[in-house]
Protein backbone atom coordinates (compact mmCIF):
# COMPACT_ATOMS: atom_id res chain seq x y z
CA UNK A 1 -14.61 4.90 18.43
CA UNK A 2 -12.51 3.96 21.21
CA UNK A 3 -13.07 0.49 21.22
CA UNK A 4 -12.00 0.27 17.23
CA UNK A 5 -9.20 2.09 18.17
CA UNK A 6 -8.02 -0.02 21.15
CA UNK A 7 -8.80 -3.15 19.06
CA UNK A 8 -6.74 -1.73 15.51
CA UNK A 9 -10.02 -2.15 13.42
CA UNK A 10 -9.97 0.24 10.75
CA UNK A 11 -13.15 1.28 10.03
CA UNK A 12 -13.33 3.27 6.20
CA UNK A 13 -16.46 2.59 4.18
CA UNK A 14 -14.39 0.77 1.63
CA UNK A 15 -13.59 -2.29 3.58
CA UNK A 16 -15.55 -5.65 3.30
CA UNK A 17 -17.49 -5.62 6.20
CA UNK A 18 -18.54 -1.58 5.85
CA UNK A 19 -19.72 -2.86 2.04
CA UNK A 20 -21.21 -5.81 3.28
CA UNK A 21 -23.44 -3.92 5.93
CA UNK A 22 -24.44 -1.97 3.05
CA UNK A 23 -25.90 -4.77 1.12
CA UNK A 24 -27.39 -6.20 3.89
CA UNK A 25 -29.62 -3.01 4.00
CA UNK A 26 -30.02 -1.67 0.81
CA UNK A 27 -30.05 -5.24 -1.32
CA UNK A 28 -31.29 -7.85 1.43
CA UNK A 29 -32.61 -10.42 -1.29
CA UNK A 30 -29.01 -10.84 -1.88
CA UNK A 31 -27.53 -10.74 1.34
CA UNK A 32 -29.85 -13.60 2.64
CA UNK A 33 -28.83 -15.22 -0.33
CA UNK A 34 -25.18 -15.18 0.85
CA UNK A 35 -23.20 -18.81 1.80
CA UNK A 36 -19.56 -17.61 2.28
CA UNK A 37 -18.10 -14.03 1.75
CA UNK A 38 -14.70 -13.84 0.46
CA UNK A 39 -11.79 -11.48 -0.86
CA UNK A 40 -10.93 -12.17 -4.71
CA UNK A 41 -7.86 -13.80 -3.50
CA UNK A 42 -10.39 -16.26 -1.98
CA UNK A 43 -12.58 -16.86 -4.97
CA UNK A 44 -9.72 -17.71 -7.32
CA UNK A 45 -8.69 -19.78 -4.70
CA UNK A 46 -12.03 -21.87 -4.32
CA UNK A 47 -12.42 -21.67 -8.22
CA UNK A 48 -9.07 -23.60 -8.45
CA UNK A 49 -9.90 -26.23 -5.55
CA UNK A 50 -13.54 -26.17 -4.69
CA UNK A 51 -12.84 -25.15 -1.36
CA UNK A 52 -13.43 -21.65 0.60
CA UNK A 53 -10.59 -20.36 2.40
CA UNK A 54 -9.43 -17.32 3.50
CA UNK A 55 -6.72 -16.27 6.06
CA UNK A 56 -5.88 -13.96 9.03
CA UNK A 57 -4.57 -10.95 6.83
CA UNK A 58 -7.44 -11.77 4.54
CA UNK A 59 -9.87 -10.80 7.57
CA UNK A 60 -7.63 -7.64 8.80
CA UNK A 61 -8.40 -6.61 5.18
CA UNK A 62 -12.32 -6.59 5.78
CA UNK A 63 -12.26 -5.13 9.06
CA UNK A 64 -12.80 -8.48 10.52
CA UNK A 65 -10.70 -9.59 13.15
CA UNK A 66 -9.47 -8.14 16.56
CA UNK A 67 -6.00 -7.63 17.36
CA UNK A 68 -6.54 -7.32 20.93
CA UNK A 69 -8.06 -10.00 21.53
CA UNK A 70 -6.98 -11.69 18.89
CA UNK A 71 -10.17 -13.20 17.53
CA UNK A 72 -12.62 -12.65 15.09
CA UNK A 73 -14.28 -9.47 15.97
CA UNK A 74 -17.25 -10.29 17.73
CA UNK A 75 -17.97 -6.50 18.50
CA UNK A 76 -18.00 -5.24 15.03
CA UNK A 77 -20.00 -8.60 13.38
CA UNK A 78 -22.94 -7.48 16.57
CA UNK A 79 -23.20 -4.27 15.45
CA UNK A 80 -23.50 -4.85 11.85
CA UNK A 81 -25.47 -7.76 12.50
CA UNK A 82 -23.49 -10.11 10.54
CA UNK A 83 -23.48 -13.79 10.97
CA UNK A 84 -20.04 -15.63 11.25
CA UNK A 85 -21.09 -18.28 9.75
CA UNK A 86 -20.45 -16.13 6.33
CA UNK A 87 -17.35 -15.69 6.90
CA UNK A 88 -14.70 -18.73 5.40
CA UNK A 89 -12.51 -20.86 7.41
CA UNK A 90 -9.07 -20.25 8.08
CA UNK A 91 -5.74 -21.25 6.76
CA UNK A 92 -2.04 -20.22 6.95
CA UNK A 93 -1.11 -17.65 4.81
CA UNK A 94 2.25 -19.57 3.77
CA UNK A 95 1.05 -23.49 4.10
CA UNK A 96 -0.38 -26.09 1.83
CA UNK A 97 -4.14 -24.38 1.59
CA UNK A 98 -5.48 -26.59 -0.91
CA UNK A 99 -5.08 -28.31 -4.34
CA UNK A 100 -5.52 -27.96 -7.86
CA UNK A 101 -9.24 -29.73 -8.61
CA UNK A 102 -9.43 -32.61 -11.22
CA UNK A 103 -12.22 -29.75 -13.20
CA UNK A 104 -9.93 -26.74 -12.76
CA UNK A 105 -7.07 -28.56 -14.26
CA UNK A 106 -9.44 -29.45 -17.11
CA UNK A 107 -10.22 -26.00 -17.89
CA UNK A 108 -6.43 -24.89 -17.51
CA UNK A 109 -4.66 -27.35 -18.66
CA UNK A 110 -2.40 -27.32 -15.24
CA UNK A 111 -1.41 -30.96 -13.31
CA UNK A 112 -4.39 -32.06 -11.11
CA UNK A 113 -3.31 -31.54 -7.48
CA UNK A 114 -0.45 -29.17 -7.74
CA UNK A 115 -0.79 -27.39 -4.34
CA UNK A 116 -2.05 -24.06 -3.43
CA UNK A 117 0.38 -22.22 -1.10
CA UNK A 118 0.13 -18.38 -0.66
CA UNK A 119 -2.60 -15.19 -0.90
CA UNK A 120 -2.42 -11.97 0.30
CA UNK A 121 -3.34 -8.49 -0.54
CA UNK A 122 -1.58 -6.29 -2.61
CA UNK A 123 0.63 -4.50 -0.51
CA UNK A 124 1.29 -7.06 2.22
CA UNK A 125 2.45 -9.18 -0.52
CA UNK A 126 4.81 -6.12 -2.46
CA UNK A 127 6.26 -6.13 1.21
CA UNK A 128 6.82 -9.81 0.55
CA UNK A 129 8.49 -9.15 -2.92
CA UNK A 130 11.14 -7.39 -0.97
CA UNK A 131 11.53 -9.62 1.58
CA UNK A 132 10.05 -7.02 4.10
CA UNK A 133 9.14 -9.08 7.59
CA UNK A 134 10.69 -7.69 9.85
CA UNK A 135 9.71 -4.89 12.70
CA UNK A 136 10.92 -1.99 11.24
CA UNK A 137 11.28 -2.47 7.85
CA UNK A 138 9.53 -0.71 5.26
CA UNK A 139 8.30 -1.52 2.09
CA UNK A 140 7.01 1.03 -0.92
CA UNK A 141 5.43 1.07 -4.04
CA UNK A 142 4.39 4.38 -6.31
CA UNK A 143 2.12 3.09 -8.79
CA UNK A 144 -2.36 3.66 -9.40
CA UNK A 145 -1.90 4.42 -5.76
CA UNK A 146 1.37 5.35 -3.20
CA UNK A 147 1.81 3.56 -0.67
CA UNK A 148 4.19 3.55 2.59
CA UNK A 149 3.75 0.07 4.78
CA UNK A 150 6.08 -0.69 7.26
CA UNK A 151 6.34 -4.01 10.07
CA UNK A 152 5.56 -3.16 13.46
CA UNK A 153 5.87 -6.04 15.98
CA UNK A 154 3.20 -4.65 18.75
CA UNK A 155 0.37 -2.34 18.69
CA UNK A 156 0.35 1.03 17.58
CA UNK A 157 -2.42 3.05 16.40
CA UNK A 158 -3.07 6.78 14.92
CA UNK A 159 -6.32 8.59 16.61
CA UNK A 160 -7.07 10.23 14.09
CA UNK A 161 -7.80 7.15 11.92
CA UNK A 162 -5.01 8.16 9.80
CA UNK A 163 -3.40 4.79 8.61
CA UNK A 164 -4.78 1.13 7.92
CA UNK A 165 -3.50 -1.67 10.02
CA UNK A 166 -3.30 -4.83 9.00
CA UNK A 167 -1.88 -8.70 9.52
CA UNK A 168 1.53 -8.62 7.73
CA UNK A 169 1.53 -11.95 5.65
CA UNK A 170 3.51 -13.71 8.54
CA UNK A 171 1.30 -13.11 11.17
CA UNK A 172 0.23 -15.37 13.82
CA UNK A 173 -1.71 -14.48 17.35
CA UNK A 174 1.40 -15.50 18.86
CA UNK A 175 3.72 -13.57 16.41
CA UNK A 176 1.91 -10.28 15.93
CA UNK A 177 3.67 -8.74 13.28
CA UNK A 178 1.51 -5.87 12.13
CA UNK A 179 1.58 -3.53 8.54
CA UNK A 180 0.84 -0.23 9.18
CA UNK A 181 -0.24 1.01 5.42
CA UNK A 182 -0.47 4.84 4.58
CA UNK A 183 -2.08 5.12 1.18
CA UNK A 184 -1.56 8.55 -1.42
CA UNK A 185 -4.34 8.09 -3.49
CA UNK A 186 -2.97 10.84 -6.06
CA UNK A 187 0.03 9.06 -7.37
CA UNK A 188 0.07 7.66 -10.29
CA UNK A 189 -3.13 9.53 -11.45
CA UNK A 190 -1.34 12.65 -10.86
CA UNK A 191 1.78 12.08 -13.13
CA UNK A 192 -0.63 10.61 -15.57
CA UNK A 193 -3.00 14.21 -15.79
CA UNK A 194 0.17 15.95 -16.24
CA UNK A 195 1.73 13.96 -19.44
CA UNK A 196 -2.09 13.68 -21.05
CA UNK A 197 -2.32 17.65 -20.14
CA UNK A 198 0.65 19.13 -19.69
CA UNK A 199 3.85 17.71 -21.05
CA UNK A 200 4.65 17.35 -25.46
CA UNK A 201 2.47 15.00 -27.31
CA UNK A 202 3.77 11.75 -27.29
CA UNK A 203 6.22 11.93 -24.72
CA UNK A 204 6.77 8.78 -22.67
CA UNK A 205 7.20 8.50 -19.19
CA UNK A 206 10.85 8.08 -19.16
CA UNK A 207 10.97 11.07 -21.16
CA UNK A 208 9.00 13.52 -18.80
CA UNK A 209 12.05 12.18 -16.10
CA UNK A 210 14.51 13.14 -18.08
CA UNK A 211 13.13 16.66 -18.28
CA UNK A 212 11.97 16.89 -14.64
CA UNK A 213 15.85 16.25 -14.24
CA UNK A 214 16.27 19.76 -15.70
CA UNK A 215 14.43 21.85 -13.23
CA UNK A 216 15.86 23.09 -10.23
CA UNK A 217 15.08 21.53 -6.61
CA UNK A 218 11.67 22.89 -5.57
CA UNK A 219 10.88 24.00 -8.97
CA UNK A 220 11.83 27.32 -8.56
CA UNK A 221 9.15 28.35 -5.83
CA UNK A 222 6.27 26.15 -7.82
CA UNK A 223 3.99 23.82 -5.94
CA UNK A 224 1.82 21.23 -6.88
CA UNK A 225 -1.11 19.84 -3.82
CA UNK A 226 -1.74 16.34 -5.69
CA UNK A 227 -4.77 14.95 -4.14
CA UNK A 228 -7.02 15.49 -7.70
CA UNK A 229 -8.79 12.37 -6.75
CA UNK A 230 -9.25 12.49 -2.96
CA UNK A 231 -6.63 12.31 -0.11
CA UNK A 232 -7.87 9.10 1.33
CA UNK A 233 -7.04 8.91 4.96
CA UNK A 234 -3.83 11.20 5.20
CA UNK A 235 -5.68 14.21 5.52
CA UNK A 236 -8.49 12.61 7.93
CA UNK A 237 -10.82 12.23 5.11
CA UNK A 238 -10.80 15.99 3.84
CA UNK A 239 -11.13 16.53 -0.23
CA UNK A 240 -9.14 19.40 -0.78
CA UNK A 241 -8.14 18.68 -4.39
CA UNK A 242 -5.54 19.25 -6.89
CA UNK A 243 -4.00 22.62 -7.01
CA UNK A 244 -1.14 24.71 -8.29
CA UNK A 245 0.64 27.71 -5.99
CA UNK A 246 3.08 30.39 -6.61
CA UNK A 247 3.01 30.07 -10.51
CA UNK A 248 5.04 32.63 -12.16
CA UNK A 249 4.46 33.51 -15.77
CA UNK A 250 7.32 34.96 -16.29
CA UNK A 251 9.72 32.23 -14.86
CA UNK A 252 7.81 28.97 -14.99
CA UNK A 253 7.66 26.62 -18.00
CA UNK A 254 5.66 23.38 -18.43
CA UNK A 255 9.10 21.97 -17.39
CA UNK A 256 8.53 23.26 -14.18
CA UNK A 257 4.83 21.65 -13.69
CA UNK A 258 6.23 18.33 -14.40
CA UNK A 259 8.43 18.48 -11.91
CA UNK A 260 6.38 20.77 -9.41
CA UNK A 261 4.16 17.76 -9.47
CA UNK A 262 6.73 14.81 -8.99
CA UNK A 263 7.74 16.83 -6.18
CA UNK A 264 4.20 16.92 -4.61
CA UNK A 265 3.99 13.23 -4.61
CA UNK A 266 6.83 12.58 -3.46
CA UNK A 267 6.12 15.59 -0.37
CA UNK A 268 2.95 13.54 -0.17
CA UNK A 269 4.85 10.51 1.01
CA UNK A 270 7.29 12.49 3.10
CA UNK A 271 4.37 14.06 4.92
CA UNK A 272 2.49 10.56 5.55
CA UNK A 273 5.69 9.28 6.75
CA UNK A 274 5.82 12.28 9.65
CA UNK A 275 2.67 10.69 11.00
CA UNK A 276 4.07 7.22 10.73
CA UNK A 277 6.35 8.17 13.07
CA UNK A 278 4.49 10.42 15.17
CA UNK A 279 2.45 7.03 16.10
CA UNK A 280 5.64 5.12 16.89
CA UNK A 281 6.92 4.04 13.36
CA UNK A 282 10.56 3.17 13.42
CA UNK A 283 11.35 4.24 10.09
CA UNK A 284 15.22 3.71 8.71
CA UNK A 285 15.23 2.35 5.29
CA UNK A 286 12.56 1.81 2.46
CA UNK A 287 12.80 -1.15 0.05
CA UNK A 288 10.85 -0.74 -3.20
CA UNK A 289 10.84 -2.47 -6.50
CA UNK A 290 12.38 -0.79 -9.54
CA UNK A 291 8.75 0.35 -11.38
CA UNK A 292 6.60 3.41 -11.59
CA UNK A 293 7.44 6.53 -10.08
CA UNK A 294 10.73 5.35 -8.30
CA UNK A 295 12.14 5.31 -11.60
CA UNK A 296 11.77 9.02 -11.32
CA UNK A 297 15.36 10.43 -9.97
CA UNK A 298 13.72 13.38 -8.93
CA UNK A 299 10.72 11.27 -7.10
CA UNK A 300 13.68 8.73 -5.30
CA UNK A 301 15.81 12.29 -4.22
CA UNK A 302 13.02 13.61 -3.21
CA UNK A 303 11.57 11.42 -1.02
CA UNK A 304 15.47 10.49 0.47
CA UNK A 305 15.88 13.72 1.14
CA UNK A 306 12.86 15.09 3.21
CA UNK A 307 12.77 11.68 4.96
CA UNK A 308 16.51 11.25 5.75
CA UNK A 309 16.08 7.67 4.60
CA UNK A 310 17.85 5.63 2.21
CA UNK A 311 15.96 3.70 -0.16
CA UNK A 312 17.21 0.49 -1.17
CA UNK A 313 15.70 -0.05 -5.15
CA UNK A 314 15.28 -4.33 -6.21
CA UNK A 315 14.74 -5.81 -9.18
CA UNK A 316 11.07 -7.79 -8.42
CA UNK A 317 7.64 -6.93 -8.48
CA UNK A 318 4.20 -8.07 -6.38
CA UNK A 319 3.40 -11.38 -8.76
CA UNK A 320 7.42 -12.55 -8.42
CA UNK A 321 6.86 -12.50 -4.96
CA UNK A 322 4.06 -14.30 -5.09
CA UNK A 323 5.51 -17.15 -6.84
CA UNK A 324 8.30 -17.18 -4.38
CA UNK A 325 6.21 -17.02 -1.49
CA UNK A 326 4.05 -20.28 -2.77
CA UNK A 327 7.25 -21.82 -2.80
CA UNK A 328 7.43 -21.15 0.80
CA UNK A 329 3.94 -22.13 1.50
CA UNK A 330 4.19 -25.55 -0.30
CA UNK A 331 7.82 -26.33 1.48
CA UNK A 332 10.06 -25.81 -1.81
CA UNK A 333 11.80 -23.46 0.48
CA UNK A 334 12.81 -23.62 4.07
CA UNK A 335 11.88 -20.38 4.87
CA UNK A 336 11.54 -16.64 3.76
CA UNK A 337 15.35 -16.17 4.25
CA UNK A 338 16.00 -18.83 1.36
CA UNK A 339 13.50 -17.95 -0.60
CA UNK A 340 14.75 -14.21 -1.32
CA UNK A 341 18.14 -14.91 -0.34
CA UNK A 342 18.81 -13.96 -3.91
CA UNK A 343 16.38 -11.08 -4.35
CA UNK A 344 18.46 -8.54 -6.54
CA UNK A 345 19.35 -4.61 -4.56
CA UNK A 346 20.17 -2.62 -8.14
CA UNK A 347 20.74 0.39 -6.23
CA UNK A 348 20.69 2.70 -2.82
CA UNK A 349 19.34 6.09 -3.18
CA UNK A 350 20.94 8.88 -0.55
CA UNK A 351 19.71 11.95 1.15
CA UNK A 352 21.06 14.13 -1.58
CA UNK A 353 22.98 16.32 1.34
CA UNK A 354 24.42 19.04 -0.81
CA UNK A 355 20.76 20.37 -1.49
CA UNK A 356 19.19 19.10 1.18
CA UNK A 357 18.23 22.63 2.48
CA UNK A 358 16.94 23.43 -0.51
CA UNK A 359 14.70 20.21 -0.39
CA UNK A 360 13.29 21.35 3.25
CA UNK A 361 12.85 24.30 2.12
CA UNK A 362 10.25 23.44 -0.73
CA UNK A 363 8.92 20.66 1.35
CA UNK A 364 8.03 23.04 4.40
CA UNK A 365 6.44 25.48 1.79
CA UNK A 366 4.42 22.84 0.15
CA UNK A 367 3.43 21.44 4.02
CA UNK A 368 2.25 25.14 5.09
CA UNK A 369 -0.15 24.51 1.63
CA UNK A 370 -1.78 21.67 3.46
CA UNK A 371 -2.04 22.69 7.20
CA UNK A 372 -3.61 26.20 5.54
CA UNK A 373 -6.52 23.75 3.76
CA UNK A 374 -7.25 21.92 7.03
């Protein structure tokens, strides 16, 4: 435990190298089988090219490679008994990987040899999209899953295992810039129960903000615990559920649960981002892409509030940024600077400070609900 600690290796069962342990054991026919293991970034990679790549965030995402000692984790591969020689060689994240294969260009129609120049994972690359790099930035997104990940430039660490660490996209041994990436699993699954169960027939999701908009701040004394489909890491691996507290028949309305429930995500994030900086997250500002949730006023105040952060709202999503960033990689920009030098801000979203006591105030009562199911 220590040592995967001390060396940032996050160690859920989810990862590649937990999963691959597991089929090494329970389907060994197929593991022996095994040339070259790689992330689905990867594999669409080697089906356009022919050749098998992967790259240092691409290991930090299977639990794969030591930030202390910045090398493959030797440690962890002994004690699952996995060979390196599975693993793919290494490129730069933003460089010219590989190219287009005369075959793959058959079968899509593209230009034989047109380079390719970027991968990453999902949420080091919506980071990307908004031009987070930087220690101390902070990128979000609030869609299947929530997700806080911020840019820490040396090692930090949670002992209770409570956030993922990874290899930002722009990390190098000798420029250790690190993502530190809380997950809320109940995010978009959450506001997605409540319009199937909850809000009018038909209603659309732009709708059910409009009529969140209506309720009070802290709906009224309603709470909403959203973790329906597990809490992932935030609550050290405890499934305490969904639930609903302090309903009021005579006072509270579906209107109410619509917005009880907005809130809960959004107290969700607020409560992940205590521990963030509990562990030595500087956190100042969020960036985040118009979509999902944060098209939610009362999600955005919400989350401004409780935090005391501003949120700074763009126009761009993961798969722009991913075209952007290949332009890095293949040297159609000079840098990351150029290349989102004209990344659109629509908006900045304030600590709403004429309510904010009202905001603590339901956040505190909604936090007592979770330290009381620990």
């Amino acid at each position: 435990e220590e040592h995967c600690l001390e060396h940032l290796l996050n160690f859920p069962g989810n990862f590649t190298a937990s999963k691959l342990r597991w089929v090494q054991l329970n389907e060994p026919q197929i593991y022996e089988r095994i040339y070259k293991v790689m992330l689905p970034g990867d594999f669409i990679a080697m089906r356009l090219s022919g050749e098998i790549h992967t790259t240092l965030s691409g290991l930090t995402e299977s639990i794969l490679w030591d930030f202390k000692d910045k090398q493959l984790a030797g440690e962890l591969l002994g004690l699952y008994n996995i060979d390196s020689s599975v693993l793919p060689d290494v490129v730069p994240t933003f460089a010219v990987q590989s190219h287009l294969s005369r075959q793959a260009a058959e079968e899509t129609g593209l230009k034989e040899g047109i380079p390719i120049s970027y991968r990453a994972g999902d949420q080091p690359n919506n980071a990307v999209s908004l031009n987070v790099f930087r220690a101390g930035e902070i990128a979000s997104t609030a869609g299947t899953s929530g997700v806080v990940y911020g840019i820490s430039d040396h090692e930090i660490y949670d002992r209770k295992s409570r956030v993922n660490i990874f290899a930002h996209a722009n990390y190098t041994p000798d420029n250790p810039m690190l993502g530190v990436l809380l997950c809320i699993n109940g995010t978009g699954i959450t506001n997605a129960w409540m319009r199937r169960n909850v809000a009018p027939h038909g209603i659309t999701y732009d709708e059910m903000n409009v009529v969140t908009d209506t309720v009070p701040v802290g709906s009224e004394g309603l709470s909403v615990i959203p973790f329906g489909n597990g809490a992932e890491r935030i609550l050290e691996n405890r499934n305490i559920g969904a639930s609903i507290h302090h309903l009021d028949f005579n006072r509270h309305n579906r209107n109410h649960l619509l917005r009880a429930a907005v809130e809960g995500v959004a107290f969700s994030f607020c409560y992940g981002m205590e521990l963030m900086r509990h562990i030595g997250m500087n956190i100042e500002k969020i960036h985040a892409g118009w979509a999902n949730m944060y098209m939610s006023s009362v999600f955005r105040e919400t989350i401004a509030t409780v935090s005391n952060t501003d949120i700074m709202l763009y126009s761009t999503d993961g798969s722009m940024g991913a075209a952007i960033a290949a332009g890095v990689g293949c040297g159609y920009y000079r840098s990351t600077d150029e290349a989102f030098a004209n990344l659109k801000m629509i908006g900045v979203v304030h600590p709403a400070e004429n309510q904010k006591d009202e905001y603590i105030d339901a956040y505190n009562r909604w936090r007592r609900l979770i330290i009381e199911n620990r």
